[in-house]
Structures are given as C-alpha cells and as structure tokens.
C-alpha atoms as a PDB file:
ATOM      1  CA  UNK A   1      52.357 -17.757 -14.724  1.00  0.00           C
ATOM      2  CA  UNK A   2      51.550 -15.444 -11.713  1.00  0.00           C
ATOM      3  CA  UNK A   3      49.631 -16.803  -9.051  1.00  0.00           C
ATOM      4  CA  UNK A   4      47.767 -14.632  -5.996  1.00  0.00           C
ATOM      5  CA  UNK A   5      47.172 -14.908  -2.208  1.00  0.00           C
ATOM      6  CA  UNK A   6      44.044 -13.286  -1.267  1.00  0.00           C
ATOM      7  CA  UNK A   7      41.752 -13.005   1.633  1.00  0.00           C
ATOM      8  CA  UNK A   8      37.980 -12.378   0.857  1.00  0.00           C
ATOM      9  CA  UNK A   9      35.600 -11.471   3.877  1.00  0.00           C
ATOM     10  CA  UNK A  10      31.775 -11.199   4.727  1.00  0.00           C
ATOM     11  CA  UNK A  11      29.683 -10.051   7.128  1.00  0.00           C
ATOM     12  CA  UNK A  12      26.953 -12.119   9.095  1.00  0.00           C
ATOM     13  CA  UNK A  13      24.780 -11.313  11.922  1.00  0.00           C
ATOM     14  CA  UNK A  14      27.404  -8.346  12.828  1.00  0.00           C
ATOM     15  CA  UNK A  15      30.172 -10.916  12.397  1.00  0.00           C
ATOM     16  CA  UNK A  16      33.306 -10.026  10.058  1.00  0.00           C
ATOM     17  CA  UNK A  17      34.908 -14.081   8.584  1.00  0.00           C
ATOM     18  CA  UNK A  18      37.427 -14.019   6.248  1.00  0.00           C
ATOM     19  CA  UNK A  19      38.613 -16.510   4.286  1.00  0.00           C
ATOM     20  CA  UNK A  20      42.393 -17.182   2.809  1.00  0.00           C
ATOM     21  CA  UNK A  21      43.096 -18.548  -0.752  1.00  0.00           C
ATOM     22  CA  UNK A  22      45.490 -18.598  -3.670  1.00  0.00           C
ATOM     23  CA  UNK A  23      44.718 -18.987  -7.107  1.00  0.00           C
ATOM     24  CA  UNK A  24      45.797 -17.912 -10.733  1.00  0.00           C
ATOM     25  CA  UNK A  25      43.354 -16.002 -11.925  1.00  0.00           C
ATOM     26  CA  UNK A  26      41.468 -13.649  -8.694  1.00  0.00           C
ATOM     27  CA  UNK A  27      38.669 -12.405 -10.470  1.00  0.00           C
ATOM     28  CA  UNK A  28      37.346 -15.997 -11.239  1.00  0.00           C
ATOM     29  CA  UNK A  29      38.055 -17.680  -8.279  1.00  0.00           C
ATOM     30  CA  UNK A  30      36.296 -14.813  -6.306  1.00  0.00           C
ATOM     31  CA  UNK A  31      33.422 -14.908  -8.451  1.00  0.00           C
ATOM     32  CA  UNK A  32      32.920 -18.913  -7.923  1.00  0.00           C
ATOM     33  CA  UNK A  33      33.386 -17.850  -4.177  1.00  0.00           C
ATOM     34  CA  UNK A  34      30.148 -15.602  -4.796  1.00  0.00           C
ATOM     35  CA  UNK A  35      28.068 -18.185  -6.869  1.00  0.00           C
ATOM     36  CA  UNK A  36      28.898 -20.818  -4.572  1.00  0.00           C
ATOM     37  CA  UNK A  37      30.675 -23.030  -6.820  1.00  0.00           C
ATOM     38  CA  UNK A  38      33.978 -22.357  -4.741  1.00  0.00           C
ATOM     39  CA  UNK A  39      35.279 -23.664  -0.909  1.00  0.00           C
ATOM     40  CA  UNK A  40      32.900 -25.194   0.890  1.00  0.00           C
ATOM     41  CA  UNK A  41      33.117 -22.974   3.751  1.00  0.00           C
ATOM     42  CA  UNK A  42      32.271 -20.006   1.441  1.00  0.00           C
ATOM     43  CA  UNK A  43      29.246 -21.237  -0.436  1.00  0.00           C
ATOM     44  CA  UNK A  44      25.917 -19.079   0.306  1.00  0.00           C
ATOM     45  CA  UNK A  45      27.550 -15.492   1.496  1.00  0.00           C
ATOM     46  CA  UNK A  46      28.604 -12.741  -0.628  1.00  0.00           C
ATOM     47  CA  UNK A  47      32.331 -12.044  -0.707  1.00  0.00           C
ATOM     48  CA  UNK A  48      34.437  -8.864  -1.116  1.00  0.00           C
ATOM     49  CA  UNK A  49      38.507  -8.815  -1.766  1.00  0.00           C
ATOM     50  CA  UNK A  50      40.515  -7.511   0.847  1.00  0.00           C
ATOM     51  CA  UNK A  51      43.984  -8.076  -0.045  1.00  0.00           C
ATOM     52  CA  UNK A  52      45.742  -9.875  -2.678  1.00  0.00           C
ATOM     53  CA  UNK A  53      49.487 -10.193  -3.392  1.00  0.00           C
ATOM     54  CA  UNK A  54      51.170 -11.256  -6.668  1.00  0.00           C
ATOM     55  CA  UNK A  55      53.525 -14.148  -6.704  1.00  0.00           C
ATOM     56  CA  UNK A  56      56.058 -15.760  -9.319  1.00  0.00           C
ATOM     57  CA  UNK A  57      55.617 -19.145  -8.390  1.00  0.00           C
ATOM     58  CA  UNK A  58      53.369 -21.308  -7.435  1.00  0.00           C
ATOM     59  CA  UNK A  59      55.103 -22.580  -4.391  1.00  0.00           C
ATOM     60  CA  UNK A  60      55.722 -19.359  -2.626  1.00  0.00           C
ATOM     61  CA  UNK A  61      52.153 -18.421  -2.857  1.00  0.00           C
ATOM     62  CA  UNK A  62      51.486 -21.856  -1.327  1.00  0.00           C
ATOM     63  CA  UNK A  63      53.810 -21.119   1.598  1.00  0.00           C
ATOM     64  CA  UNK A  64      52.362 -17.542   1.932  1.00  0.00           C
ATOM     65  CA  UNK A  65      48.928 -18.759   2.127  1.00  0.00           C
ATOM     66  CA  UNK A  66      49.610 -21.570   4.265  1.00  0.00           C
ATOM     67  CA  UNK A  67      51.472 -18.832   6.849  1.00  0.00           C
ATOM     68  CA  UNK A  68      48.448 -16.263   6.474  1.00  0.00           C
ATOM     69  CA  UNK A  69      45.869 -18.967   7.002  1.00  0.00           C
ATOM     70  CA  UNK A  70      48.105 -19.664  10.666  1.00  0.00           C
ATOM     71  CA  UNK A  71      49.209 -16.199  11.116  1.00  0.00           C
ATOM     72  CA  UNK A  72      45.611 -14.987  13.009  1.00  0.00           C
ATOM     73  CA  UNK A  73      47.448 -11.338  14.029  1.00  0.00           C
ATOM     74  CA  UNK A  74      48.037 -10.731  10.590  1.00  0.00           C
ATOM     75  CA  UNK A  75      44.865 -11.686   9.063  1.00  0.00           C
ATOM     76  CA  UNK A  76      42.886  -9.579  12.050  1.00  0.00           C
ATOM     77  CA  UNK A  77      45.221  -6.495  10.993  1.00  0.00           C
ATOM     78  CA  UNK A  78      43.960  -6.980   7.229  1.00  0.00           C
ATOM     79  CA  UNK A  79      40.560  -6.917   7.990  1.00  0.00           C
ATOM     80  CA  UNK A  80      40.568  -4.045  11.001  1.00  0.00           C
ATOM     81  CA  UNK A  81      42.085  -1.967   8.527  1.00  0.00           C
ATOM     82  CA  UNK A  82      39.360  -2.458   5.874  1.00  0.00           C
ATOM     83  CA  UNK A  83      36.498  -2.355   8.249  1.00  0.00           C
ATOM     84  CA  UNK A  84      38.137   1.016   9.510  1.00  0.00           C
ATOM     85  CA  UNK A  85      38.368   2.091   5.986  1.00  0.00           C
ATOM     86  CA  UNK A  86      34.431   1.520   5.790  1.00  0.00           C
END
C-alpha cells in the first residue's frame, strides 16, 4: 500500500496557513479536509493541494511528515513557490 505526505493551504484575511498530513488515499482525506470532517485545525476553510509525495511504507511517510511539519524553511519554500505560481 502507498501512502502520501501532503501539505494543503488556504488563504484568510490575506494570510497563506498550510497544513501537513499523510494519508493513503489524498483525494479523500483532502476532501474531509474541505467538508470539515478532517483535523481539527482545518475544519471551516477551503483547502487546495500543494505538494504531495508518494511513499512505500507507512513509516517513512510518518518520518517525512513529522520532519516537514518541523522543517518551517521547507514548508515556506513550498508554499512561496505556489503563491508565485498564482
């Protein structure tokens, strides 16, 4: 079974958040993201993908997650790159 890191971001009052997850199926877990059936922190906005990556095993997209989530360079870079994209 594959399993995904992904980071999903939103915009409020001219604010960019993001938010890091991993799951095995993206397109559902996004979606309960969006209907607010998903993370607690997420329920009420509207969501958008902004990177994923495909892992073997559940435990490395654990780790990878964890590091993103903690890595805050990294996850600005992700999402200057898709605002600039905009």
């Amino acid at each position: 079974m594959s399993y995904y890191v992904y980071m999903i971001l939103t915009k409020i009052n001219n604010r960019f958040i993001s938010y890091v997850g991993y799951t095995n199926n993206i397109d559902k877990r996004v979606l309960l993201h969006n209907t607010s059936k998903g993370a607690k922190f997420t329920k009420g906005k509207f969501w958008k993908v902004i990177y994923s990556k495909k892992y073997l095993s559940k435990k490395k997209a654990m780790k990878e997650e964890f590091n993103l989530k903690k890595d805050r360079k990294k996850r600005n870079s992700i999402k200057l790159r898709f605002i600039n994209s905009l």
